[in-house]
PDB file of N, CA and C in Angstrom:
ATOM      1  N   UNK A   1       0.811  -1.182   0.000  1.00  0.00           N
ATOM      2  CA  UNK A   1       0.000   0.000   0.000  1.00  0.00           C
ATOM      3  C   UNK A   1       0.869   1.266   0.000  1.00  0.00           C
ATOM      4  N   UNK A   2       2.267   1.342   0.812  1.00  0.00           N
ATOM      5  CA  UNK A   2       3.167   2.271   1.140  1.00  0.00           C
ATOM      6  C   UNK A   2       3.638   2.732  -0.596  1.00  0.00           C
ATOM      7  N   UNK A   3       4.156   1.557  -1.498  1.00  0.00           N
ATOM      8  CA  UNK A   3       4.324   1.488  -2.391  1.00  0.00           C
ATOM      9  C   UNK A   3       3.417   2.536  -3.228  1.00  0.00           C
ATOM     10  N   UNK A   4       2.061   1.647  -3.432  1.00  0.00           N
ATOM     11  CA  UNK A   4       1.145   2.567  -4.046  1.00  0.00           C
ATOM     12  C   UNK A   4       0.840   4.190  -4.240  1.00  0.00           C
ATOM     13  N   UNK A   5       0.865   4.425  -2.816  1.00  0.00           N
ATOM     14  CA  UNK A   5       0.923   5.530  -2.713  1.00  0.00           C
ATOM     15  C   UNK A   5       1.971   6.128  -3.191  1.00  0.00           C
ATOM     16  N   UNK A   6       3.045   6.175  -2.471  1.00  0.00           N
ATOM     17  CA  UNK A   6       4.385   6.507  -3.023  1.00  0.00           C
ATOM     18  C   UNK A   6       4.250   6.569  -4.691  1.00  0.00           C
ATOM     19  N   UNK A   7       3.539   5.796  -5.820  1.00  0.00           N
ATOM     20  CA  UNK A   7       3.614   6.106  -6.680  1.00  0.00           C
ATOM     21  C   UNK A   7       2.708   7.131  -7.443  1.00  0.00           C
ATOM     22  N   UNK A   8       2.009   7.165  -6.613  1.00  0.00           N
ATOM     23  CA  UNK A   8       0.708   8.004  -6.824  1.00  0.00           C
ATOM     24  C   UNK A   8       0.929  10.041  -6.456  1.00  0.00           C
ATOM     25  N   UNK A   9       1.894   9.310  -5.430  1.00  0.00           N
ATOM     26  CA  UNK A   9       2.143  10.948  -5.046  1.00  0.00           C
ATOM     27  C   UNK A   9       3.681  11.346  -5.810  1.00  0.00           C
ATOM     28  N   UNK A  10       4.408  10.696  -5.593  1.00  0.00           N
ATOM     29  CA  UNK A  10       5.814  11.201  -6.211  1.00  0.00           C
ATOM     30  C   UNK A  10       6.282  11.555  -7.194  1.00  0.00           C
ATOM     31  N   UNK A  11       5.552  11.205  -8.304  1.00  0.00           N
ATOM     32  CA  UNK A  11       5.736  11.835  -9.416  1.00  0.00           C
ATOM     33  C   UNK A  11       4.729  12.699  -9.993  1.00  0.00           C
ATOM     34  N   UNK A  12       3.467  12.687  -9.672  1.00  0.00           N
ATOM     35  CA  UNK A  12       2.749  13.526  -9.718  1.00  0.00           C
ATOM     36  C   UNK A  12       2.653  15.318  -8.811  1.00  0.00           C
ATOM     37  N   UNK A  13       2.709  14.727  -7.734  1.00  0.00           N
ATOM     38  CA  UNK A  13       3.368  16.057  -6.627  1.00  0.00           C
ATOM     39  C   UNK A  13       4.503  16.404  -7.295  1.00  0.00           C
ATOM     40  N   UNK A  14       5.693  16.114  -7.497  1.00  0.00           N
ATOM     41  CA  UNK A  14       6.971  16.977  -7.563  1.00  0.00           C
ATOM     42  C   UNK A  14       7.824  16.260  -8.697  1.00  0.00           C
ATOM     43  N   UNK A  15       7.181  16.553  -9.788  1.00  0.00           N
ATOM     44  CA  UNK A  15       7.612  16.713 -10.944  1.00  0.00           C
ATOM     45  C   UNK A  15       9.596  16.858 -10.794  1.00  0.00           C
ATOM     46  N   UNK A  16       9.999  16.346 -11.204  1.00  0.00           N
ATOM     47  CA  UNK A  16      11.956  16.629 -11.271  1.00  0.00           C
ATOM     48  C   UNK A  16      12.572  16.995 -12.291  1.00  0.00           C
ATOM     49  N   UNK A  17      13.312  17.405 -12.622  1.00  0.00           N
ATOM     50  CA  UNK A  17      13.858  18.071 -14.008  1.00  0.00           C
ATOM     51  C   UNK A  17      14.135  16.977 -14.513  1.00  0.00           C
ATOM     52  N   UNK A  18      14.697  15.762 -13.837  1.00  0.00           N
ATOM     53  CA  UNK A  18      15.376  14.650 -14.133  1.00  0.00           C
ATOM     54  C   UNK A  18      14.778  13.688 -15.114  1.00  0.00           C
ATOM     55  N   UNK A  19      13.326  13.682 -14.976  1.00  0.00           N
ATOM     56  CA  UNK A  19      12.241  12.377 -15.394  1.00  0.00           C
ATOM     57  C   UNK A  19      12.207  12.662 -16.657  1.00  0.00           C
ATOM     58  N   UNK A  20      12.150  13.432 -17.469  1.00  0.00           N
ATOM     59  CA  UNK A  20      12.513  13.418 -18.867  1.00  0.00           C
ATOM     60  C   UNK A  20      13.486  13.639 -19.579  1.00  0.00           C
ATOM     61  N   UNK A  21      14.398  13.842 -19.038  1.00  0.00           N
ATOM     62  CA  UNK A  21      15.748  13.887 -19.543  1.00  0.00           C
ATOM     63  C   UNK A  21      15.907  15.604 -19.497  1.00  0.00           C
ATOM     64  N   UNK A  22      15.545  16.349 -18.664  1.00  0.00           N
ATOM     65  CA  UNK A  22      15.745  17.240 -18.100  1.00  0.00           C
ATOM     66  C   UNK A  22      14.704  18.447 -19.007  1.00  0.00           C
ATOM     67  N   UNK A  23      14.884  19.794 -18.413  1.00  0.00           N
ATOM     68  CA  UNK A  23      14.208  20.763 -19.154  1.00  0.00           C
ATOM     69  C   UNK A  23      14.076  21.218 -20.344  1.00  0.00           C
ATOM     70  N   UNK A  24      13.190  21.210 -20.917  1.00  0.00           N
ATOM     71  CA  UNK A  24      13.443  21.499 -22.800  1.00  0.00           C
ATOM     72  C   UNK A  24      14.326  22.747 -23.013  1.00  0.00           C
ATOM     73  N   UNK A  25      14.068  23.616 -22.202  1.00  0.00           N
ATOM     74  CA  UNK A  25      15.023  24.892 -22.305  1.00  0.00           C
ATOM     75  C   UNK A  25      16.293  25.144 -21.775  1.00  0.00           C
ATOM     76  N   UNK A  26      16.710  23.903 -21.405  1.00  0.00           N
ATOM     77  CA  UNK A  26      17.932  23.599 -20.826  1.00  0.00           C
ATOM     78  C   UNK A  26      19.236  24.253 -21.593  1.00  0.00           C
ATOM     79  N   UNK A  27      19.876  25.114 -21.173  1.00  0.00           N
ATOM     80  CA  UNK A  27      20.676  25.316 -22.057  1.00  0.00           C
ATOM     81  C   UNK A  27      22.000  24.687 -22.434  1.00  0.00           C
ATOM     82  N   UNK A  28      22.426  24.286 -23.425  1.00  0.00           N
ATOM     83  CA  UNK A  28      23.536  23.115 -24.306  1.00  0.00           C
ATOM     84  C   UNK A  28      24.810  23.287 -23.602  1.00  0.00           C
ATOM     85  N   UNK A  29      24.995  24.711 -22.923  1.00  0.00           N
ATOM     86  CA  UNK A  29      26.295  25.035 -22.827  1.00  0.00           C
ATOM     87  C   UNK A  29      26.559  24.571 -21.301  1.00  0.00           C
ATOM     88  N   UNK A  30      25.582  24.192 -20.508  1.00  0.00           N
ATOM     89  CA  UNK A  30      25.612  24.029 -18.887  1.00  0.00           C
ATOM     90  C   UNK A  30      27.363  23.383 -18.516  1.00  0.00           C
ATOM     91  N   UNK A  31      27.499  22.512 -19.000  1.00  0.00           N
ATOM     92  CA  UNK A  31      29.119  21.592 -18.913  1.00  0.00           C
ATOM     93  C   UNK A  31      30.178  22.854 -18.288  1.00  0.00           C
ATOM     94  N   UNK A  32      30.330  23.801 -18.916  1.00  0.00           N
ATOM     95  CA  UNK A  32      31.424  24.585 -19.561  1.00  0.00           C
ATOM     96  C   UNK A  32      31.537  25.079 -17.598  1.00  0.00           C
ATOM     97  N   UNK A  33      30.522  25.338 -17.092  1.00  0.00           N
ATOM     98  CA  UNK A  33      30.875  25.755 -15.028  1.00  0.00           C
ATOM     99  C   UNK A  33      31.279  24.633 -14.471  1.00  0.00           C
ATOM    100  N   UNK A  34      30.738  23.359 -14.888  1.00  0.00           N
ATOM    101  CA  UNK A  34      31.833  22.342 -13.783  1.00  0.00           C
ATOM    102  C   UNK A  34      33.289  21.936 -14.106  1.00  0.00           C
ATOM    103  N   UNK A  35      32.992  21.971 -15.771  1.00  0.00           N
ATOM    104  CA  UNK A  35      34.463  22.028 -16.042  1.00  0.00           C
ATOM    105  C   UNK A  35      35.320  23.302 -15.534  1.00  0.00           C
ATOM    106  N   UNK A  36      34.703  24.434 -15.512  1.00  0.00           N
ATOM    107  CA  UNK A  36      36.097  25.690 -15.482  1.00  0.00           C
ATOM    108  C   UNK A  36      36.221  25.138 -14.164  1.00  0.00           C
ATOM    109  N   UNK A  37      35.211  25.264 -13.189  1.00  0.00           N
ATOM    110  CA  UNK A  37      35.473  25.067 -11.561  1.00  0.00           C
ATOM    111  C   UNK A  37      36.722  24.271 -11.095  1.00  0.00           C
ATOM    112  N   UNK A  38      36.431  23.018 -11.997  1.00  0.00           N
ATOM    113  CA  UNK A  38      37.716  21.706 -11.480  1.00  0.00           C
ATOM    114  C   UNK A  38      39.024  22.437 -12.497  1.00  0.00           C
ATOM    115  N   UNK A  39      38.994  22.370 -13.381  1.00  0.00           N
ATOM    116  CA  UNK A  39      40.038  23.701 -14.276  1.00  0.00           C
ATOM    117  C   UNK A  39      40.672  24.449 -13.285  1.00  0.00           C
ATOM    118  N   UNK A  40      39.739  25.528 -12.790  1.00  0.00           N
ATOM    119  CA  UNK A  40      40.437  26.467 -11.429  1.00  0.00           C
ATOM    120  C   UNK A  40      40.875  25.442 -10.537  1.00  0.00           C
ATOM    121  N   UNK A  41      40.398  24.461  -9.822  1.00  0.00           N
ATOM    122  CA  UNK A  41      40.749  24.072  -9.031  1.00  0.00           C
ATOM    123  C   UNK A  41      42.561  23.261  -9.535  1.00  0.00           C
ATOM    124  N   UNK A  42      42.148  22.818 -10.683  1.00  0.00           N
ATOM    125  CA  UNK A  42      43.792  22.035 -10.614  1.00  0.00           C
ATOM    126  C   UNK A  42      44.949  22.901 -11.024  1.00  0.00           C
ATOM    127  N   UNK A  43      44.376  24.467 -11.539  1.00  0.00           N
ATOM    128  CA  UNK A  43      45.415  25.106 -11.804  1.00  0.00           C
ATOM    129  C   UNK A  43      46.053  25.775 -10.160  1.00  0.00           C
ATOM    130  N   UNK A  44      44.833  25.683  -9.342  1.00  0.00           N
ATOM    131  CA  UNK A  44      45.186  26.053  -8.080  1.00  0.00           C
ATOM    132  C   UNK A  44      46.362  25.335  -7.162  1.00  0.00           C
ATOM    133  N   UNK A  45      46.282  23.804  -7.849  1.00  0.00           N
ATOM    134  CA  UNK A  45      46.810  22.319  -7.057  1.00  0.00           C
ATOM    135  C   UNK A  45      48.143  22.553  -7.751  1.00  0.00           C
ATOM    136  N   UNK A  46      48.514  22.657  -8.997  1.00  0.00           N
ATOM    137  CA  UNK A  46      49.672  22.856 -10.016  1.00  0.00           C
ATOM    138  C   UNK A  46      50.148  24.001  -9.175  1.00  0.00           C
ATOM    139  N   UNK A  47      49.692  25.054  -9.161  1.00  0.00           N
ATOM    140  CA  UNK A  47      50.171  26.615  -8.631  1.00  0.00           C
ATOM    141  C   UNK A  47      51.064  26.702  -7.472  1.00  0.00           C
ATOM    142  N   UNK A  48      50.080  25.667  -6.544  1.00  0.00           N
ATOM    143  CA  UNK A  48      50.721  25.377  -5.201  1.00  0.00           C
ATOM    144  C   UNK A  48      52.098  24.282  -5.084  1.00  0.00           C
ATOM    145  N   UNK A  49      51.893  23.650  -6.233  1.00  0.00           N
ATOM    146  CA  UNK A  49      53.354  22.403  -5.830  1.00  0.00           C
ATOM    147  C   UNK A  49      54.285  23.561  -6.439  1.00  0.00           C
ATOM    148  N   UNK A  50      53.963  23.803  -7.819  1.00  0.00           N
ATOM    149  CA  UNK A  50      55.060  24.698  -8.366  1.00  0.00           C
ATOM    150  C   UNK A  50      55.690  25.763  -7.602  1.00  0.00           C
ATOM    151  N   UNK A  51      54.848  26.750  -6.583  1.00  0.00           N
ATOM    152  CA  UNK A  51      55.681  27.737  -5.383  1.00  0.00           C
ATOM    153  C   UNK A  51      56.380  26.648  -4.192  1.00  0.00           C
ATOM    154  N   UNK A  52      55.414  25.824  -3.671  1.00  0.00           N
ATOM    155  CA  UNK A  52      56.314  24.886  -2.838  1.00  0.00           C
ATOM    156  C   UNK A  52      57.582  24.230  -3.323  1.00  0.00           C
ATOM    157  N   UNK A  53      57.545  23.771  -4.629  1.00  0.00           N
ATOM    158  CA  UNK A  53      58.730  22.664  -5.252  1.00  0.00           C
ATOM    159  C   UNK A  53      59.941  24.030  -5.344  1.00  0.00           C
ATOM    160  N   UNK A  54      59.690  25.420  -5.804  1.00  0.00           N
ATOM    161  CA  UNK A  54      60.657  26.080  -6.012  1.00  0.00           C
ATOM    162  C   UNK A  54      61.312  26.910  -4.802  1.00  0.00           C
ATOM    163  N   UNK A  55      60.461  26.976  -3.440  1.00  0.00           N
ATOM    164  CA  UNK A  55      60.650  27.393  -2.573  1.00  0.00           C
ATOM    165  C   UNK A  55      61.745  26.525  -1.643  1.00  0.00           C
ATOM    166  N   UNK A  56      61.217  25.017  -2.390  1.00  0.00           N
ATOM    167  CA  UNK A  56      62.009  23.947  -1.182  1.00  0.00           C
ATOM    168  C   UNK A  56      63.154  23.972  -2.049  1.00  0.00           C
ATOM    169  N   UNK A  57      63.904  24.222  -3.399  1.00  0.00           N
ATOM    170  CA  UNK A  57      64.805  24.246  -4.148  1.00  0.00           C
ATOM    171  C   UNK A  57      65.696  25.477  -3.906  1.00  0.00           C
ATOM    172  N   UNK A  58      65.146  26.565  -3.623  1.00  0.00           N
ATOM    173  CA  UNK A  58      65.733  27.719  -3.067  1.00  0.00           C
ATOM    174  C   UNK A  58      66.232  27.398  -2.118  1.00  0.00           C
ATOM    175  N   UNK A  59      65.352  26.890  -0.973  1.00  0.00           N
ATOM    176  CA  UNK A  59      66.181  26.713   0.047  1.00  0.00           C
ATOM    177  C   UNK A  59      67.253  25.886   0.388  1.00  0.00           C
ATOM    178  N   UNK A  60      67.350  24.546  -0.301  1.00  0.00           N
ATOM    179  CA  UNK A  60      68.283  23.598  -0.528  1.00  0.00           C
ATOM    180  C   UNK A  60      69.318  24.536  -1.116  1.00  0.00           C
ATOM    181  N   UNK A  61      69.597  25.247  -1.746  1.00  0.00           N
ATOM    182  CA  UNK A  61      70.273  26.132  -2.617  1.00  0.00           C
ATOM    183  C   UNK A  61      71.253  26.808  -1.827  1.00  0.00           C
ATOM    184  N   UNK A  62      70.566  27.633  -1.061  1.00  0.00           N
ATOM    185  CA  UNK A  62      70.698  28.503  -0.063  1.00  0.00           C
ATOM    186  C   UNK A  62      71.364  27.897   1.439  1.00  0.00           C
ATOM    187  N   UNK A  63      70.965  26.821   1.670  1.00  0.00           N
ATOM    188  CA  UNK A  63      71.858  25.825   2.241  1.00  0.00           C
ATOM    189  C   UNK A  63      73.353  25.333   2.252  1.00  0.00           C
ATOM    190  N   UNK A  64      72.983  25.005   0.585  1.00  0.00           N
ATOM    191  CA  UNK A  64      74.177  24.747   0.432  1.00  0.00           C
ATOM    192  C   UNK A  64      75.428  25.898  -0.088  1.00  0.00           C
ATOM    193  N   UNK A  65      74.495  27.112  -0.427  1.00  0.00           N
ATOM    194  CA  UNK A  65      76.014  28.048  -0.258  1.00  0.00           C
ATOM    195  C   UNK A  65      76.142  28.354   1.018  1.00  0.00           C
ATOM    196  N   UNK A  66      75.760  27.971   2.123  1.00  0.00           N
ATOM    197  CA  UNK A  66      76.431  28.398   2.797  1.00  0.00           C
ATOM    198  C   UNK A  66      76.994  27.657   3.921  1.00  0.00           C
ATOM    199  N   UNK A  67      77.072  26.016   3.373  1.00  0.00           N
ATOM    200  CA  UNK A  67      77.432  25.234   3.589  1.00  0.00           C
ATOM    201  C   UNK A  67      79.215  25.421   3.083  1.00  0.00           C
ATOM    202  N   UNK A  68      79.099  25.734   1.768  1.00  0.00           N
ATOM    203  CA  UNK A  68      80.445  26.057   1.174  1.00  0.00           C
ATOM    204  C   UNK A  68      80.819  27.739   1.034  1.00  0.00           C
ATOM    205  N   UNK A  69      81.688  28.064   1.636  1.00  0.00           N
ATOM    206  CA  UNK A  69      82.180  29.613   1.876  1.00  0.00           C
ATOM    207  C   UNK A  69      82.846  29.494   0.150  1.00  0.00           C
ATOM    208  N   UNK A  70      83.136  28.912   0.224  1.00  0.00           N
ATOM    209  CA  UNK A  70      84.813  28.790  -1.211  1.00  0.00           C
ATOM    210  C   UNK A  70      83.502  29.282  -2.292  1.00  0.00           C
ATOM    211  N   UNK A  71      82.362  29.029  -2.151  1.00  0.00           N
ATOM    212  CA  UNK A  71      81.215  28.456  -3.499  1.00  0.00           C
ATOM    213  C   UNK A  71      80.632  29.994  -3.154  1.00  0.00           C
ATOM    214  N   UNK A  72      80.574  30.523  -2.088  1.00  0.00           N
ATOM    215  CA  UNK A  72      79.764  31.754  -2.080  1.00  0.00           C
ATOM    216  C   UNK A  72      80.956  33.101  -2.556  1.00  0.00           C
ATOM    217  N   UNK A  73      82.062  32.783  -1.623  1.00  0.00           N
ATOM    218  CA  UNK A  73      83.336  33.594  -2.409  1.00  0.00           C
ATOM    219  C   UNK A  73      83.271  33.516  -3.878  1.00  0.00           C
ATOM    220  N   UNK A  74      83.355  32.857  -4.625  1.00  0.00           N
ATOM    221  CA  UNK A  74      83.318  33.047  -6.328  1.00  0.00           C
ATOM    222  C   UNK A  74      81.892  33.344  -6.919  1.00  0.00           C
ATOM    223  N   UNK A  75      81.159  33.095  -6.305  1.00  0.00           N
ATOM    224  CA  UNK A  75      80.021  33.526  -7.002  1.00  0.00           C
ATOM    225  C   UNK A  75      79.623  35.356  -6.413  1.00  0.00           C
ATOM    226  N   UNK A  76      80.794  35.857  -5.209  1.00  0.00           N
ATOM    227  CA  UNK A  76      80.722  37.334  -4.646  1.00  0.00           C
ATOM    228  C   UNK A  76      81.458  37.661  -5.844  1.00  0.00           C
ATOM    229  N   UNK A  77      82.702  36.930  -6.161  1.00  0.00           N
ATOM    230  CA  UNK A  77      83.576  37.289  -7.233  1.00  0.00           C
ATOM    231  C   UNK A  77      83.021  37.927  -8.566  1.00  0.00           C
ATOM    232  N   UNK A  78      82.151  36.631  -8.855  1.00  0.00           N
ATOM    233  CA  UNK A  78      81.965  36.630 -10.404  1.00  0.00           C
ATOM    234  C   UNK A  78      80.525  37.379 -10.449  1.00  0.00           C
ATOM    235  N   UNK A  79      80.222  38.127  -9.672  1.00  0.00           N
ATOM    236  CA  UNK A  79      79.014  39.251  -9.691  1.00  0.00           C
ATOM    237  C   UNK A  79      79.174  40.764  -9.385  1.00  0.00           C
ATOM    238  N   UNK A  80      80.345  40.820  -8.894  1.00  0.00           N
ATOM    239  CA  UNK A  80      81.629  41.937  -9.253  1.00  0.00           C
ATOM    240  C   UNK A  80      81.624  42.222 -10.362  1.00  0.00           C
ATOM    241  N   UNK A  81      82.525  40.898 -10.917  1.00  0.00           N
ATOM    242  CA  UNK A  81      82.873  41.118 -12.094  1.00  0.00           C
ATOM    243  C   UNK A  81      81.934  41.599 -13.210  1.00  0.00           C
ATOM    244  N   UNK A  82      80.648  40.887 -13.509  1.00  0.00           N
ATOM    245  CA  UNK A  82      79.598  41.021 -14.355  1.00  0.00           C
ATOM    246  C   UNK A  82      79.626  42.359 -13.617  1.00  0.00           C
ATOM    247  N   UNK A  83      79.348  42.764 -13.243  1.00  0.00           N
ATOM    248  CA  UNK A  83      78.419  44.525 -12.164  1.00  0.00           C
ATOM    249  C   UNK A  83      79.638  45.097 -12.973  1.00  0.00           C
ATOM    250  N   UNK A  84      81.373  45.019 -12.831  1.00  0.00           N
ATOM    251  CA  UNK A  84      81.993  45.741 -13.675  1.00  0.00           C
ATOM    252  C   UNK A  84      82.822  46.313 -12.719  1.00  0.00           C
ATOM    253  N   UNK A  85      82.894  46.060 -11.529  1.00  0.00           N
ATOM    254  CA  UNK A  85      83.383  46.785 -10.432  1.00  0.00           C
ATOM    255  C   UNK A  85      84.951  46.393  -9.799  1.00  0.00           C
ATOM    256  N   UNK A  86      85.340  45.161 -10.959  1.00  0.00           N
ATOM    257  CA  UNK A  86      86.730  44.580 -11.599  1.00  0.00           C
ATOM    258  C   UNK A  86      86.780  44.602 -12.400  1.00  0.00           C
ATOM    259  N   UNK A  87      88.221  44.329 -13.215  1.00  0.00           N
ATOM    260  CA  UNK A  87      88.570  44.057 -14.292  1.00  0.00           C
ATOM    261  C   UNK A  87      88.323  42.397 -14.611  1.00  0.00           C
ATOM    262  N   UNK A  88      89.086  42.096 -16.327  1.00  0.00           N
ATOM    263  CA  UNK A  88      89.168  40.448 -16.207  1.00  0.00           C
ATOM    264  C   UNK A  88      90.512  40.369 -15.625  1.00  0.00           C
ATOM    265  N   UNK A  89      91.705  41.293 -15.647  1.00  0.00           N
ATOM    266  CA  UNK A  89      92.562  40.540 -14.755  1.00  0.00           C
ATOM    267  C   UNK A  89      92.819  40.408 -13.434  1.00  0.00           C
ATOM    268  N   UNK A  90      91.845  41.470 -12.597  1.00  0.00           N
ATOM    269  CA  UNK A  90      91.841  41.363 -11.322  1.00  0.00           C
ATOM    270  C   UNK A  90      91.269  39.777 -10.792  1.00  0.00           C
ATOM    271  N   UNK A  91      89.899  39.587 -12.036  1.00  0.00           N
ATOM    272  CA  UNK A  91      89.141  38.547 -11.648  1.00  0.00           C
ATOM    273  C   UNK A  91      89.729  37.641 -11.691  1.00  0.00           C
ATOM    274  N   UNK A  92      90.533  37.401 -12.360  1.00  0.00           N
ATOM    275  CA  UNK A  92      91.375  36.040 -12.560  1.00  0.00           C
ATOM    276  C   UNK A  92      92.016  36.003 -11.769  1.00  0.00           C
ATOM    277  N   UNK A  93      93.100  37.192 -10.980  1.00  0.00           N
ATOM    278  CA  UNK A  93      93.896  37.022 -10.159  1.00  0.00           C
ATOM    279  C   UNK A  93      92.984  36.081  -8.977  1.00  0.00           C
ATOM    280  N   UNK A  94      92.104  37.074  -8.452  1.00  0.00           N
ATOM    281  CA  UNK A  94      91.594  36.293  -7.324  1.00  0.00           C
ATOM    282  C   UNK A  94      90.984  35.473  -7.431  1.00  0.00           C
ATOM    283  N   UNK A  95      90.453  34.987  -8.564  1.00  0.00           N
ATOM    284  CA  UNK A  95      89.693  33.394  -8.673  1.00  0.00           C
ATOM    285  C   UNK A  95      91.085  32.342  -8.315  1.00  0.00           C
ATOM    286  N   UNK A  96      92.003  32.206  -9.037  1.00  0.00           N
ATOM    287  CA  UNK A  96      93.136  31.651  -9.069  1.00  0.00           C
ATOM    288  C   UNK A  96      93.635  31.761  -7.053  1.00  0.00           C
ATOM    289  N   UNK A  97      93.660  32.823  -6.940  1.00  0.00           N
ATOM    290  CA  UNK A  97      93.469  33.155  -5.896  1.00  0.00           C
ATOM    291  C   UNK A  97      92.897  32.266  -4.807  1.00  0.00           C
ATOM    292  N   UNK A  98      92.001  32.001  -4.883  1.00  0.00           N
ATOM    293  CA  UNK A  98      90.555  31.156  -4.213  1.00  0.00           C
ATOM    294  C   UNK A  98      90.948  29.894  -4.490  1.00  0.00           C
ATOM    295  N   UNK A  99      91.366  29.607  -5.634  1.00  0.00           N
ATOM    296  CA  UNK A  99      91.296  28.073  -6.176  1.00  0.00           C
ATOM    297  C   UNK A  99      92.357  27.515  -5.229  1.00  0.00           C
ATOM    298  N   UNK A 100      93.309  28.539  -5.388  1.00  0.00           N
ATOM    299  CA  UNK A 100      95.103  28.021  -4.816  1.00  0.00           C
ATOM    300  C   UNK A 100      94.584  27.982  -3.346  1.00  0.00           C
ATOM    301  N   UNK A 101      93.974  28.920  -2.588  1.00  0.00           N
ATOM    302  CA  UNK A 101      93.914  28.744  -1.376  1.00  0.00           C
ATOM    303  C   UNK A 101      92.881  27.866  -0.507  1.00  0.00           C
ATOM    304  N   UNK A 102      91.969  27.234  -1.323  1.00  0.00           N
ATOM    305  CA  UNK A 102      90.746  26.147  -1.063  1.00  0.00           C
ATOM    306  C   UNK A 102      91.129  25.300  -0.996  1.00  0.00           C
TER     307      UNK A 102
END
């Protein structure tokens, strides 16, 4: 009897967009918001490893010059040099310099 009823009222009372294969005026393009949504979302997921992966690479980086003095000395050197604030034979002197005394 629970049955019966139940069929008597449920689709008659509250009609669903669903029961015919949805609204005739449905518009074609509906897809295009769940796709951008998950879209945003994985460019969000990409966004985040890519600042984390380069942040944890910096810092490994950053570690390790200063793990090595000899490695941060030539790279003080050779940004002198590019800046212009030596010559090439000063630079050489003291690279040679560095090398002989490391």
């Amino acid at each position: 009897m629970v049955s019966t009823l139940a069929a008597l009222i449920g689709p008659a009372a509250h009609p669903g967009p669903w029961q015919d294969g949805g609204p005739a005026d449905a518009p074609a393009w509906w897809p295009v918001f769940p796709i951008t949504f998950g879209l945003f979302w994985l460019a969000v997921a990409v966004g985040a490893f890519y600042l984390l992966r380069r942040r944890m690479t910096a810092s490994a980086a950053a570690a390790a010059a200063a793990a090595d003095p000899l490695s941060r000395a030539r790279s003080v050197l050779a940004e002198r040099f590019a800046r212009g604030e030596i010559d090439e034979d000063e630079y050489l002197t003291r690279l040679a310099a560095l090398s002989h005394g490391g």
